[in-house]
Every structure is written in C-alpha cells, then in structure tokens.
N, C-alpha and C. Protein backbone atom coordinates (compact mmCIF):
# COMPACT_ATOMS: atom_id res chain seq x y z
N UNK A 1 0.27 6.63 6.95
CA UNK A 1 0.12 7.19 5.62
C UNK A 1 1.44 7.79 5.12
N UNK A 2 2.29 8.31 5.89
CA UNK A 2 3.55 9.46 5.76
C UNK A 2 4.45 7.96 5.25
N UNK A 3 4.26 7.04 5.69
CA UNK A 3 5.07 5.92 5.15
C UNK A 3 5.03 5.43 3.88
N UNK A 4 3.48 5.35 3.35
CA UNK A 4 2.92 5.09 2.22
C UNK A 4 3.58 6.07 1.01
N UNK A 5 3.20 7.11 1.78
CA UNK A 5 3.76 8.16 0.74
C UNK A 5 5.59 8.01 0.59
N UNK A 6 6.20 7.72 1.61
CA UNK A 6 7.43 7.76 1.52
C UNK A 6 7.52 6.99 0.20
N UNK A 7 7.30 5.43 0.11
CA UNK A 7 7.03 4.45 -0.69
C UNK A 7 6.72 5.27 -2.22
N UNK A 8 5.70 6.18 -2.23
CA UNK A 8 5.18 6.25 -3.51
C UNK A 8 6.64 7.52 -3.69
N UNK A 9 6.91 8.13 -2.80
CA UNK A 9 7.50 9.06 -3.40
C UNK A 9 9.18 8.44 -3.77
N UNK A 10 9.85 6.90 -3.34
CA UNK A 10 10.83 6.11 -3.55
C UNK A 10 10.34 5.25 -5.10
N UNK A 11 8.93 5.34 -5.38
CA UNK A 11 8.99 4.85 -7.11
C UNK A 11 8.99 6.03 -8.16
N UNK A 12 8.49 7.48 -7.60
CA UNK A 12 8.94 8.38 -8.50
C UNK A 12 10.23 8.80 -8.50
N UNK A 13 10.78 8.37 -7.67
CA UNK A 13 12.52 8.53 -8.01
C UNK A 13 12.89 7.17 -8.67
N UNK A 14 12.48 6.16 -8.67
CA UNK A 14 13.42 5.27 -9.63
C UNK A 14 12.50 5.69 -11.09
N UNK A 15 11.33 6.53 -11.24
CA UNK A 15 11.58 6.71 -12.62
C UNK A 15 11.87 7.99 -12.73
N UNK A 16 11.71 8.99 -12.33
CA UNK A 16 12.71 10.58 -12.39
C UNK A 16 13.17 10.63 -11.12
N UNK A 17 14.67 10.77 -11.57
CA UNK A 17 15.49 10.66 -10.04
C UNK A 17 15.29 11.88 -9.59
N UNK A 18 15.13 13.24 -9.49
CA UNK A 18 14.34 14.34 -9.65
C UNK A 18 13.42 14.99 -9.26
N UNK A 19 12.61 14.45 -9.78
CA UNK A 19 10.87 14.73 -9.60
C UNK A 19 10.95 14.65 -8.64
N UNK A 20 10.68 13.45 -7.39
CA UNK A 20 10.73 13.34 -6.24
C UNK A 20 11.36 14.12 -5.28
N UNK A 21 12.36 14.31 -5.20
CA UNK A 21 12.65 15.52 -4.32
C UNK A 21 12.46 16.81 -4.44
N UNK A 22 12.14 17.34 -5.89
CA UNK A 22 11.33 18.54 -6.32
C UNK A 22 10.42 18.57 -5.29
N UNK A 23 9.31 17.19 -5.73
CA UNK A 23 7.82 17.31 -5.18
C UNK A 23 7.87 17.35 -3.25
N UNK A 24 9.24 16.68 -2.67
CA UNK A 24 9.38 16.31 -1.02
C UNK A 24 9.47 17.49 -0.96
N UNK A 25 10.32 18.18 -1.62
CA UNK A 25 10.84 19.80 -1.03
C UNK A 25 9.63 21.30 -0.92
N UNK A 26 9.01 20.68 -1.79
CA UNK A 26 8.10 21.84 -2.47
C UNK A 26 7.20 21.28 -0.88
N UNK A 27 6.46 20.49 -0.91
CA UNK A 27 5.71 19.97 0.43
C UNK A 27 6.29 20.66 1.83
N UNK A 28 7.72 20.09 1.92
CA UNK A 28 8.41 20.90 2.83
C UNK A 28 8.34 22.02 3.27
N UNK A 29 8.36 23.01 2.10
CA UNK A 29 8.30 24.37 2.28
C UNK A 29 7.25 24.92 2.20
N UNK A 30 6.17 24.27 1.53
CA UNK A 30 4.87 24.92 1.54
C UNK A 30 3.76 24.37 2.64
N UNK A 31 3.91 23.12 3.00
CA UNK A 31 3.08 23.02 3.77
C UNK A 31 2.93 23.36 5.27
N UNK A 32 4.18 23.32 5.95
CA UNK A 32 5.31 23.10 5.71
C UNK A 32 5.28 21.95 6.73
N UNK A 33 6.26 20.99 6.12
CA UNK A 33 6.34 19.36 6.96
C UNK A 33 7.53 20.03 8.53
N UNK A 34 7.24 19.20 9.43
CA UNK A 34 8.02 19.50 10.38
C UNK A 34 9.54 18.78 10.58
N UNK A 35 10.32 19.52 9.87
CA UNK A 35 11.69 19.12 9.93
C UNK A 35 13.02 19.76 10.96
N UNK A 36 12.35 20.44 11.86
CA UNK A 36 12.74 21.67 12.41
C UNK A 36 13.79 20.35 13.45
N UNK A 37 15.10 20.69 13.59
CA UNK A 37 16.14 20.27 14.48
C UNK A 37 16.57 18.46 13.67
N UNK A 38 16.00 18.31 12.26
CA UNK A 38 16.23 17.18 11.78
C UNK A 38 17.37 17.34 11.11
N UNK A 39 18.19 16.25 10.54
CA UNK A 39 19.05 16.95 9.41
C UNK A 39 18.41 17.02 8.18
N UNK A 40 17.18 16.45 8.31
CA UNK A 40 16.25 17.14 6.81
C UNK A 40 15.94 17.93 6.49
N UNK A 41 16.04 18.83 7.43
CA UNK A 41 15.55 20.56 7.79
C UNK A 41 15.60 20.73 6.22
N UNK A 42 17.13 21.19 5.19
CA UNK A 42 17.38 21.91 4.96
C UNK A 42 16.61 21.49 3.25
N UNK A 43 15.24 20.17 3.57
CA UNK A 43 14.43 19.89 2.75
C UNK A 43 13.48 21.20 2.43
N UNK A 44 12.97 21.73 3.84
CA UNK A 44 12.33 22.83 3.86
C UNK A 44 12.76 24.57 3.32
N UNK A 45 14.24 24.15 3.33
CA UNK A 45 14.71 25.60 2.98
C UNK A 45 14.33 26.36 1.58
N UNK A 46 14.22 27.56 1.87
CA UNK A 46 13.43 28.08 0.68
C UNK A 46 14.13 28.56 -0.64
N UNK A 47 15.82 28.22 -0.52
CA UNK A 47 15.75 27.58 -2.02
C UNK A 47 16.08 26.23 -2.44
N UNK A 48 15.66 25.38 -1.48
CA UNK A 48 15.92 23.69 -1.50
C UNK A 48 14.70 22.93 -2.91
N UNK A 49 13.78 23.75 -3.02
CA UNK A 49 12.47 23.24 -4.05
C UNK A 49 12.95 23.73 -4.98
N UNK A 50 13.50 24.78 -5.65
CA UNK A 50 13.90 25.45 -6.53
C UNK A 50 14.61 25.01 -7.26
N UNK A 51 15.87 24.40 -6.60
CA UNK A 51 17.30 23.79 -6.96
C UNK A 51 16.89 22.61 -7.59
N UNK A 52 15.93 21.71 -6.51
CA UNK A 52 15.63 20.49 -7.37
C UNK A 52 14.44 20.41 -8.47
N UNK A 53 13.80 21.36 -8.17
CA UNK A 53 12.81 21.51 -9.55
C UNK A 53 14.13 22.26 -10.95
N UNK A 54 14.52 22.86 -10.60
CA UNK A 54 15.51 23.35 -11.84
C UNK A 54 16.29 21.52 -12.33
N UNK A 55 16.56 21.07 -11.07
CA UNK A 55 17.40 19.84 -11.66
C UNK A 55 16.63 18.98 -12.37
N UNK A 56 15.12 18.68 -12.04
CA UNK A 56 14.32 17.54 -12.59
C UNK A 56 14.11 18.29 -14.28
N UNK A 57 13.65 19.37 -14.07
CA UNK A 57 13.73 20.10 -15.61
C UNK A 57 14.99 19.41 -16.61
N UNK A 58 15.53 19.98 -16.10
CA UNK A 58 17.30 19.35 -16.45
C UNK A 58 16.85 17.70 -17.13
N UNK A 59 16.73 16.91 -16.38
CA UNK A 59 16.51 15.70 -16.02
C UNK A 59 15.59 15.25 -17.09
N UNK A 60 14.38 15.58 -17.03
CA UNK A 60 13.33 15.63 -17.98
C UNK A 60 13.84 15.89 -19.45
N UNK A 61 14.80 17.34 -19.44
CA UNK A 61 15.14 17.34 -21.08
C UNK A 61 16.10 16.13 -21.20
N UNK A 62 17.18 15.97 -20.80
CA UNK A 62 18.08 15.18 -20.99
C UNK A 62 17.55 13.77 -21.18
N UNK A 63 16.58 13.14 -20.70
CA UNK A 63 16.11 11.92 -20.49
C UNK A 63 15.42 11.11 -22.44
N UNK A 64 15.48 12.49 -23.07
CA UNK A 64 14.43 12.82 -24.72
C UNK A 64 15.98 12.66 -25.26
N UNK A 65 17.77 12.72 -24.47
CA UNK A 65 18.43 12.16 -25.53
C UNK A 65 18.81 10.89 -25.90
N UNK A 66 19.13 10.43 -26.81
CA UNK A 66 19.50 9.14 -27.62
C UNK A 66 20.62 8.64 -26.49
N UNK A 67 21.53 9.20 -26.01
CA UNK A 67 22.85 9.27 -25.52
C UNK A 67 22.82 8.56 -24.18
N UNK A 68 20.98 9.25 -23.50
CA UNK A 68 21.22 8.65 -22.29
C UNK A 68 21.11 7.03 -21.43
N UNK A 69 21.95 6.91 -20.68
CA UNK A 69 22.28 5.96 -20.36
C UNK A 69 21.04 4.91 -19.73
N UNK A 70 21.25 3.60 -19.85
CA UNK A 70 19.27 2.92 -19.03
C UNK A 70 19.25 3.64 -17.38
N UNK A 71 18.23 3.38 -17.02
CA UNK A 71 18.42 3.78 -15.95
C UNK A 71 18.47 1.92 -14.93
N UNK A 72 19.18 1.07 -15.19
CA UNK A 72 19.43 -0.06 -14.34
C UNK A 72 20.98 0.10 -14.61
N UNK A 73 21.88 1.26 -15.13
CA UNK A 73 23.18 1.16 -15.18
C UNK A 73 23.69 1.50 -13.56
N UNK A 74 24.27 0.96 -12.96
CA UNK A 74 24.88 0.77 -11.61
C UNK A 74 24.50 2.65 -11.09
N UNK A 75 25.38 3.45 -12.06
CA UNK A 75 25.10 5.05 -11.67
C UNK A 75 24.03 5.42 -11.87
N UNK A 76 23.19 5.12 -12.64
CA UNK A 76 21.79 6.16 -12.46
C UNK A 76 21.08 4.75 -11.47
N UNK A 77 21.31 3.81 -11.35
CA UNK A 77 20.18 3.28 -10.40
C UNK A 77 21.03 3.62 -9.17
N UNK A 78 22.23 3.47 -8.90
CA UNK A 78 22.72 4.14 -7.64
C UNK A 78 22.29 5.59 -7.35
N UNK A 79 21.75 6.79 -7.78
CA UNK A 79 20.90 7.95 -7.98
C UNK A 79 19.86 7.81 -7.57
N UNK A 80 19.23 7.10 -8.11
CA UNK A 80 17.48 6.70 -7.65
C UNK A 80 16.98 6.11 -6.41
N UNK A 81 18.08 4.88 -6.22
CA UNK A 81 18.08 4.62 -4.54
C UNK A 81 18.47 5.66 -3.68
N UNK A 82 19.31 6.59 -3.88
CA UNK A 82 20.24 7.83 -3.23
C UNK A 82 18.53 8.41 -3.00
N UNK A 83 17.90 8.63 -4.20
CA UNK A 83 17.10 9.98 -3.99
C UNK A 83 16.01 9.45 -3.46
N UNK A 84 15.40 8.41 -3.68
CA UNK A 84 14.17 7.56 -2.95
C UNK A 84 14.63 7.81 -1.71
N UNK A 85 15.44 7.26 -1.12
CA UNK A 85 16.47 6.87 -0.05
C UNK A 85 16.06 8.55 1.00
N UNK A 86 16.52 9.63 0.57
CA UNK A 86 16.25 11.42 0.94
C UNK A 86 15.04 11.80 0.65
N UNK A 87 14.05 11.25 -0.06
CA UNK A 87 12.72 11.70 0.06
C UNK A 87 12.18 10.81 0.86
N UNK A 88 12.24 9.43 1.44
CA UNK A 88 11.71 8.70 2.21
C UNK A 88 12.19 8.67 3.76
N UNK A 89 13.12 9.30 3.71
CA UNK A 89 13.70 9.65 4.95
C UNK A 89 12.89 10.97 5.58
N UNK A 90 12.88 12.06 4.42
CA UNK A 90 12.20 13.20 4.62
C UNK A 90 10.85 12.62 5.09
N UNK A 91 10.07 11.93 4.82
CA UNK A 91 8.91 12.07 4.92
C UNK A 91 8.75 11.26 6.41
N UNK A 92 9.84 10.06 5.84
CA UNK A 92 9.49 9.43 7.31
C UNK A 92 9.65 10.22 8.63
N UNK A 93 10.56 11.24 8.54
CA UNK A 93 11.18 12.02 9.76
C UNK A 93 9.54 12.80 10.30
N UNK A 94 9.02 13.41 9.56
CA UNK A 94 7.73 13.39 9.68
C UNK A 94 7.13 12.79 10.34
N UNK A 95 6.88 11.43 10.15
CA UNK A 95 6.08 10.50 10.24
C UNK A 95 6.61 9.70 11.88
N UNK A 96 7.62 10.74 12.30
CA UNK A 96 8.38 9.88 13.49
C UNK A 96 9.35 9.43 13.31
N UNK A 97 10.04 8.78 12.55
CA UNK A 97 11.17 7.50 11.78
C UNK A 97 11.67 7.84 10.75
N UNK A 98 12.65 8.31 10.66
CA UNK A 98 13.21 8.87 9.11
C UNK A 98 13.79 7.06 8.84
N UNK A 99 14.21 6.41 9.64
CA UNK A 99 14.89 5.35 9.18
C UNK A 99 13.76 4.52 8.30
N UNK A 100 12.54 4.40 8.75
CA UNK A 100 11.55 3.52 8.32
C UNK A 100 10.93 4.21 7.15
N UNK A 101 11.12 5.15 7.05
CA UNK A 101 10.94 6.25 5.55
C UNK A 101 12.18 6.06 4.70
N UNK A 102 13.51 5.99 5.08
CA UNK A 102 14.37 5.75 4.29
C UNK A 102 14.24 3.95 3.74
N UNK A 103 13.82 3.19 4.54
CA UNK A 103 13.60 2.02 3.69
C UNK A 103 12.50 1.86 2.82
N UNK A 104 11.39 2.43 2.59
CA UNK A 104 10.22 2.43 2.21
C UNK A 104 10.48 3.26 1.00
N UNK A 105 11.30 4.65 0.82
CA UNK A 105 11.97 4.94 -0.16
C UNK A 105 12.58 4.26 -1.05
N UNK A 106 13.57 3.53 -0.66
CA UNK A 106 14.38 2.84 -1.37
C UNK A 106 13.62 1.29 -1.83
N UNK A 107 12.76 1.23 -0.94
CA UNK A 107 12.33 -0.65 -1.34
C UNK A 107 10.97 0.27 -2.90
N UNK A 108 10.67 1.63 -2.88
CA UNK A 108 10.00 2.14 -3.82
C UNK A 108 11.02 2.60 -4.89
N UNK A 109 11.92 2.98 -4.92
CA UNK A 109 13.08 2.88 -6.10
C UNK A 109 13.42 2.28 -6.97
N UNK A 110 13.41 0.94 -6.25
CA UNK A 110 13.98 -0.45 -6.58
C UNK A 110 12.66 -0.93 -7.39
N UNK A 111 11.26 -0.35 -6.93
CA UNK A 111 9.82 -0.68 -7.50
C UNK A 111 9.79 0.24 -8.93
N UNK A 112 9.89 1.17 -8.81
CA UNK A 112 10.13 2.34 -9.54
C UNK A 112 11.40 2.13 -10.70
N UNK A 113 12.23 1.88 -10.48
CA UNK A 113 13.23 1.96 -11.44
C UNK A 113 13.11 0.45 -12.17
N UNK A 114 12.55 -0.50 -11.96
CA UNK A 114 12.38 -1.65 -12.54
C UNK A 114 10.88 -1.95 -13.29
N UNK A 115 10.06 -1.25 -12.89
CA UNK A 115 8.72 -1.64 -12.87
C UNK A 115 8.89 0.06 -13.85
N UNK A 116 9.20 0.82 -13.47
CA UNK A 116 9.19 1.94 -14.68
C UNK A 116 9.99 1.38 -16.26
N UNK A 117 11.15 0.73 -16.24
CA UNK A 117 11.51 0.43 -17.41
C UNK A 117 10.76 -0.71 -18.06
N UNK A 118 10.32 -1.39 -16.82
CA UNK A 118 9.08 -2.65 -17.84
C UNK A 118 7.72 -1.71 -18.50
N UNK A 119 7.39 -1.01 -17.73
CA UNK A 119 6.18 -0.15 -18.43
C UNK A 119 6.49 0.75 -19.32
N UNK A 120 7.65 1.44 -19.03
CA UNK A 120 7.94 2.42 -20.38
C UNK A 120 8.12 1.26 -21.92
N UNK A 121 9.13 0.30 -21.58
CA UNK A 121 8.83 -0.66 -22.65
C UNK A 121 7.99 -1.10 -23.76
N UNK A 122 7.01 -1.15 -22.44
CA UNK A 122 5.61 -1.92 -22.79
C UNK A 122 4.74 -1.05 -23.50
N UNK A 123 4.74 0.39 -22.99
CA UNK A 123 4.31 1.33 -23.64
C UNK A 123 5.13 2.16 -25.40
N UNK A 124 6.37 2.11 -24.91
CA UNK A 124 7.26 2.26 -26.61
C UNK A 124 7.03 1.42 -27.13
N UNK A 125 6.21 -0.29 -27.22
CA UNK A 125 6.21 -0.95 -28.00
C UNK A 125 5.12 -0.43 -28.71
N UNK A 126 3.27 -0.60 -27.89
CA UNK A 126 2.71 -0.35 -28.31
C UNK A 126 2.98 1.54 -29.05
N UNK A 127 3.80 2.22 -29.08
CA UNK A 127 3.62 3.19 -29.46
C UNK A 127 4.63 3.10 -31.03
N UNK A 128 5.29 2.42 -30.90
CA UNK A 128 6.16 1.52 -31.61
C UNK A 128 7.75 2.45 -32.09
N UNK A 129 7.50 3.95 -31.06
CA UNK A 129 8.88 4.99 -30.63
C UNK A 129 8.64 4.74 -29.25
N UNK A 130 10.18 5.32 -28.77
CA UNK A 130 10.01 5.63 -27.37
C UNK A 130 10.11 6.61 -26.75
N UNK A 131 9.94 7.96 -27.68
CA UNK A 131 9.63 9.25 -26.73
C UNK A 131 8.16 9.54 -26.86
N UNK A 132 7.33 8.94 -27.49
CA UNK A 132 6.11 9.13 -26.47
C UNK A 132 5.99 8.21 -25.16
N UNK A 133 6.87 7.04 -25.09
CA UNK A 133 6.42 6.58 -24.02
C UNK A 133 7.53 7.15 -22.84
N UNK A 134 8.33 8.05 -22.92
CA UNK A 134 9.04 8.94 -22.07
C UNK A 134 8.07 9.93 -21.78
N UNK A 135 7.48 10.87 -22.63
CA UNK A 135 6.36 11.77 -22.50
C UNK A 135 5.42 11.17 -21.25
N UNK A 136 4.72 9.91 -21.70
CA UNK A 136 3.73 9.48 -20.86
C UNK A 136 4.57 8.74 -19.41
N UNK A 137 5.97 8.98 -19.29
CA UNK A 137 6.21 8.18 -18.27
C UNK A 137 6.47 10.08 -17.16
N UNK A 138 7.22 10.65 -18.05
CA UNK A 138 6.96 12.48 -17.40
C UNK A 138 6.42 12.98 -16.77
N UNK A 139 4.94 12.21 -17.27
CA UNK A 139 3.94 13.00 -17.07
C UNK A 139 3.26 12.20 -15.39
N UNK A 140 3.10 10.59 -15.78
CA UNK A 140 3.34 10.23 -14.67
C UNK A 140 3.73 10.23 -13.48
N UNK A 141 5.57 10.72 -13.62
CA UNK A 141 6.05 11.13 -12.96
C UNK A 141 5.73 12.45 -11.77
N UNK A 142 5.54 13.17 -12.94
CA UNK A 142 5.54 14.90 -12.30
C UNK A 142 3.80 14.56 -11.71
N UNK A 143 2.75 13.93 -12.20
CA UNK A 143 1.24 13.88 -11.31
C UNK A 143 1.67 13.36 -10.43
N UNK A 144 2.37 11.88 -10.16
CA UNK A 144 2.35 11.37 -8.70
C UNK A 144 3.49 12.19 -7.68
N UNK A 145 4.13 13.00 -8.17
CA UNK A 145 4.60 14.17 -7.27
C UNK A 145 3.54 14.91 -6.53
N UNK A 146 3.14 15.42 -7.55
CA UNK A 146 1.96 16.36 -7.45
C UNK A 146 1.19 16.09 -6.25
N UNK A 147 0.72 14.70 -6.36
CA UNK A 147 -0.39 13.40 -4.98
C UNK A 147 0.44 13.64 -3.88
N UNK A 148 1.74 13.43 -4.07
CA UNK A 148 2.42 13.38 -2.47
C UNK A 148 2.23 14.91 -2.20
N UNK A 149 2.27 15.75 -2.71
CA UNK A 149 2.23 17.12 -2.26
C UNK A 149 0.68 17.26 -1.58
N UNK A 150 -0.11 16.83 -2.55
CA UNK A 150 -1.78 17.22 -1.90
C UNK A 150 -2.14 15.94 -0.99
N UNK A 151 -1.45 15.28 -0.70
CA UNK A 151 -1.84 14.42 0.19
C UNK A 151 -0.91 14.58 1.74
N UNK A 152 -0.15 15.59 1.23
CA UNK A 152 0.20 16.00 3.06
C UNK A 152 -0.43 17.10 3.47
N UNK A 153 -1.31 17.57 2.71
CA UNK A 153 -1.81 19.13 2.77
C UNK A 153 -2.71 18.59 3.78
C-alpha cells in the first residue's frame, strides 16, 4: 500500500509541486512515519511541514498568474519529478525501499504532470477560462494530499 501511496503522492506533485511534500511531511510528523536513522528523517522534523505547506501556499497563489510558466517546461517538470521523486522515497523508506518509492514517485509525476495538464485543459475548455479549472485542479490537489495523510493513519 506505502507504494501505492508513494505513486499517488508522485501525481500530486506533477500537478502541485508542493502539495505533496506538505501532505508527506505533515504524515511524517503527525503520525509519525518511521524515518528514524533514514536520510528522510528530516521529513519528520517539526518545522519540515510548515516550510512546505508555507511553500505550496506560495505555489497555489502564484500558479492564478498569467506569467506562469506550463508546467512541461524542462524547470518546473524537472521540480515535479525532484518532488515526486522525495515524497516517494519518503514513503517508500517506510515501506522498506525508499528506492522503490522513489520510482513509483516519479513514474506518478510523469502521470501527474501530463495527465494534470490534459485534464486541466479539458476542464478550462468546458469552463471556457482557466482559473476555474486551476481552482478545481487545487482543490484536487490539496484532497488527494489530504488521502495520503488519512491513509497512513
């Protein structure tokens, strides 16, 4: 299951690079996942959730400007694999295998950051703007965080 989740938590980073490690960290520290002598440890540290929930905030406003860049531009999809990549590792380390969590991350990134811009699309068409379909991709985002959190509980 800790694999599965790695996976789901490597497609909420290819659509908020962010969210996802908000939601790994917050798990970390609250549940608390066993990272003790990993180098993920410092997933669990108690201002490690903080930092990245302040950043996804960040992330979230910035994402509502005109300015910002797609997310299949080499740097923000190099971000999203990065962060899939550290939440799937986190979880896998858990799970026994940070390596087999770090691929399951990233092969969910690559799901996530491609399969999020076809659906946000698909959704700004029918909406016929595209910050409601940023709104509804947000929101997405931040619930299936949410799942990986109550599903390690």
């Amino acid at each position: 299951m800790l694999y599965a989740l790695a996976l789901l938590a490597g497609i909420v980073a290819g659509s908020r690079t962010l969210t996802a490690p908000a939601a790994v960290s917050w798990a970390a520290r609250l549940i608390p996942l066993d990272l003790n002598g990993s180098w993920l440890a410092f997933m669990g540290y108690a201002w490690t959730p903080w930092i990245f929930t302040a950043l996804a905030i960040v992330e979230l406003v910035v994402d509502q400007l005109p300015s910002t860049p797609s997310r299949k531009v080499p740097m923000q999809f190099g971000a999203r694999i990065v962060s899939g990549a550290l939440c799937g590792a986190t979880l896998g380390a858990v799970g026994g295998s940070w390596v087999v969590g770090l691929i399951a991350g990233v092969i969910g990134a690559v799901i996530g950051t491609y399969g999020g811009a076809e659906v946000r699309a698909r959704v700004a068409t029918a909406f016929g703007r595209d910050r409601p379909a940023a709104l509804v991709e947000d929101a997405a985002a931040i619930v299936l965080g949410l799942v990986i959190i109550l599903a390690l509980r």
